[in-house]
C-alpha atoms as a PDB file:
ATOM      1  CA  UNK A   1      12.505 -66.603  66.962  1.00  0.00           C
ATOM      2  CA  UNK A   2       9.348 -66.421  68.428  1.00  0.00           C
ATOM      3  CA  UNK A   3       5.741 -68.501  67.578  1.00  0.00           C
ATOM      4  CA  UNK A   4       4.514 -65.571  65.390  1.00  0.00           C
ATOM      5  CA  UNK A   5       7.799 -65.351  63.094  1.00  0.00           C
ATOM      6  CA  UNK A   6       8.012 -68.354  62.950  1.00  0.00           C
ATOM      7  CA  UNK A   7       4.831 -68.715  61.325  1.00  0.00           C
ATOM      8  CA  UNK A   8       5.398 -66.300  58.772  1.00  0.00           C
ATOM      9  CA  UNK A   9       8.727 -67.100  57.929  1.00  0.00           C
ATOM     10  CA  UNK A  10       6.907 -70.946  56.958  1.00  0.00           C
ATOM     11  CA  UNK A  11       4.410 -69.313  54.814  1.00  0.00           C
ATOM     12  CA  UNK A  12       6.536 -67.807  53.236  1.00  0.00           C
ATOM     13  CA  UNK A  13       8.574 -70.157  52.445  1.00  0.00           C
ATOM     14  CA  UNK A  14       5.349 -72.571  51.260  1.00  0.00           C
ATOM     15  CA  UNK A  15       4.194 -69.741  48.945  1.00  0.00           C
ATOM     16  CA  UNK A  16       8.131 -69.657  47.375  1.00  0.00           C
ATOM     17  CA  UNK A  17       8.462 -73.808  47.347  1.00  0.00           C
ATOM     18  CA  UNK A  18       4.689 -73.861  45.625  1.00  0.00           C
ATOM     19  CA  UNK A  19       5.831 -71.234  42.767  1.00  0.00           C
ATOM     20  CA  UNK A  20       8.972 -73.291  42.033  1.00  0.00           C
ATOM     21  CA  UNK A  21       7.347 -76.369  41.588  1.00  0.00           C
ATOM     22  CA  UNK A  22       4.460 -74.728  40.101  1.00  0.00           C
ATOM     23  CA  UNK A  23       7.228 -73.675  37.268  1.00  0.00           C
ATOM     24  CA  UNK A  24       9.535 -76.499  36.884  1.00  0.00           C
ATOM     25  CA  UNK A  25       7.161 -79.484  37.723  1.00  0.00           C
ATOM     26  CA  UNK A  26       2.935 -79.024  37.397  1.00  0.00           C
ATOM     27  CA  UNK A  27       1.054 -75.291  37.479  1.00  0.00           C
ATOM     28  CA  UNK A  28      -1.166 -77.630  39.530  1.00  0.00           C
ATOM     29  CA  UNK A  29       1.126 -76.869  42.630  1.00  0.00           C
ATOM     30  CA  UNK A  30      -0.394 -73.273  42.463  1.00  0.00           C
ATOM     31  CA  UNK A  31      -3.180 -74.402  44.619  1.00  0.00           C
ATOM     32  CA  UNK A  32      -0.830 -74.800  47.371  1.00  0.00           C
ATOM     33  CA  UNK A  33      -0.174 -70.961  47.142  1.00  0.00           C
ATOM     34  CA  UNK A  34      -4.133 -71.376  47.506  1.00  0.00           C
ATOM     35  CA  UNK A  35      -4.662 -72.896  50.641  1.00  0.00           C
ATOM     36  CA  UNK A  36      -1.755 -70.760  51.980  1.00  0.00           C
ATOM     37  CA  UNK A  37      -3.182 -67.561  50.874  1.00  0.00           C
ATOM     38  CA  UNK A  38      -6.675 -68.726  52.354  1.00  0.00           C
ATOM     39  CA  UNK A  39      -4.806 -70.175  55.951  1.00  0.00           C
ATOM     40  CA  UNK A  40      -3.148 -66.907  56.061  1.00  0.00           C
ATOM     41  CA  UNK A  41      -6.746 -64.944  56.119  1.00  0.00           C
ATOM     42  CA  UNK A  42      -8.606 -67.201  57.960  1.00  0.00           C
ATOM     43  CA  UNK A  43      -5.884 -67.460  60.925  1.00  0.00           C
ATOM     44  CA  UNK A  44      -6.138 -63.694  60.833  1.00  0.00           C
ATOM     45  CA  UNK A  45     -10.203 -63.428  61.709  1.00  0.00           C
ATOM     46  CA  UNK A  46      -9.553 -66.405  64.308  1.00  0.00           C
ATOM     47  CA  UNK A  47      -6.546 -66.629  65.643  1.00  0.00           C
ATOM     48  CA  UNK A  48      -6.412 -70.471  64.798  1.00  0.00           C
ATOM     49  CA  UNK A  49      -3.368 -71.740  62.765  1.00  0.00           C
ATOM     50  CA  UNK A  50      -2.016 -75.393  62.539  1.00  0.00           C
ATOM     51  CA  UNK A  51       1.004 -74.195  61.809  1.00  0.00           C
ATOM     52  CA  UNK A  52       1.196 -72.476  64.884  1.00  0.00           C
ATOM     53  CA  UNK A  53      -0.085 -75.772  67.235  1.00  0.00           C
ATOM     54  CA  UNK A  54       3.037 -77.828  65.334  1.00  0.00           C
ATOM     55  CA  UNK A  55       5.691 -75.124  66.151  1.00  0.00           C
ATOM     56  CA  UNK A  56       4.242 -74.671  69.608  1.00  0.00           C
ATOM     57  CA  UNK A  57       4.477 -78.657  70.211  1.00  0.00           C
ATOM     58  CA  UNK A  58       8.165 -78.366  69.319  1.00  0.00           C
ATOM     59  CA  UNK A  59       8.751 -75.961  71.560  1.00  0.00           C
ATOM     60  CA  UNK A  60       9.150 -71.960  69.803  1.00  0.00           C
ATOM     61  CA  UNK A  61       7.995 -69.634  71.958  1.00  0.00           C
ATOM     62  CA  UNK A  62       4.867 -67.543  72.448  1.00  0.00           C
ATOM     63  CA  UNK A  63       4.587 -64.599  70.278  1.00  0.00           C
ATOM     64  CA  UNK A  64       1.713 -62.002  70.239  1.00  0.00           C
ATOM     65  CA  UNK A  65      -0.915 -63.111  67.407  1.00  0.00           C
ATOM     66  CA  UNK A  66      -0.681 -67.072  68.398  1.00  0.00           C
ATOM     67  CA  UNK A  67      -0.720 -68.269  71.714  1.00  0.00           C
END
C-alpha cells in the first residue's frame, strides 16, 4: 500500500467510525465527518496532509499526491 492509499483508506474509515458514533453515542461526533470533509479539500489545493507526515514517519511508501 502506498502513502496515497493509505491516506484514503484512513479517511475513510474516520468518516465511517464518526457516523457510527454519531448514531449510537452523540450526533455531536458529526463534526468529525467535518474536519475530515474539510482536511480532505484543503490537502487537495496544497498538497499538505498530517495524515500523510504520520504514515510517512512509520514508514508507507511514497505515492503520487503526497510526498
Amino acid at each position: 500500500m502506498n502513502l496515497d492509499r493509505a491516506v484514503l483508506a484512513f479517511a475513510g474509515v474516520m468518516v465511517l467510525v464518526s457516523l457510527a458514533l454519531a448514531h449510537y453515542v452523540s450526533p455531536n461526533w458529526l463534526w468529525l465527518t467535518v474536519f475530515v470533509g474539510a482536511n480532505l479539500i484543503q490537502a487537495s489545493f496544497t498538497g499538505f496532509c498530517p495524515a500523510a507526515r504520520v504514515f510517512k514517519a512509520v514508514g508507507v511508501k511514497d505515492g503520487c499526491a503526497f510526498r
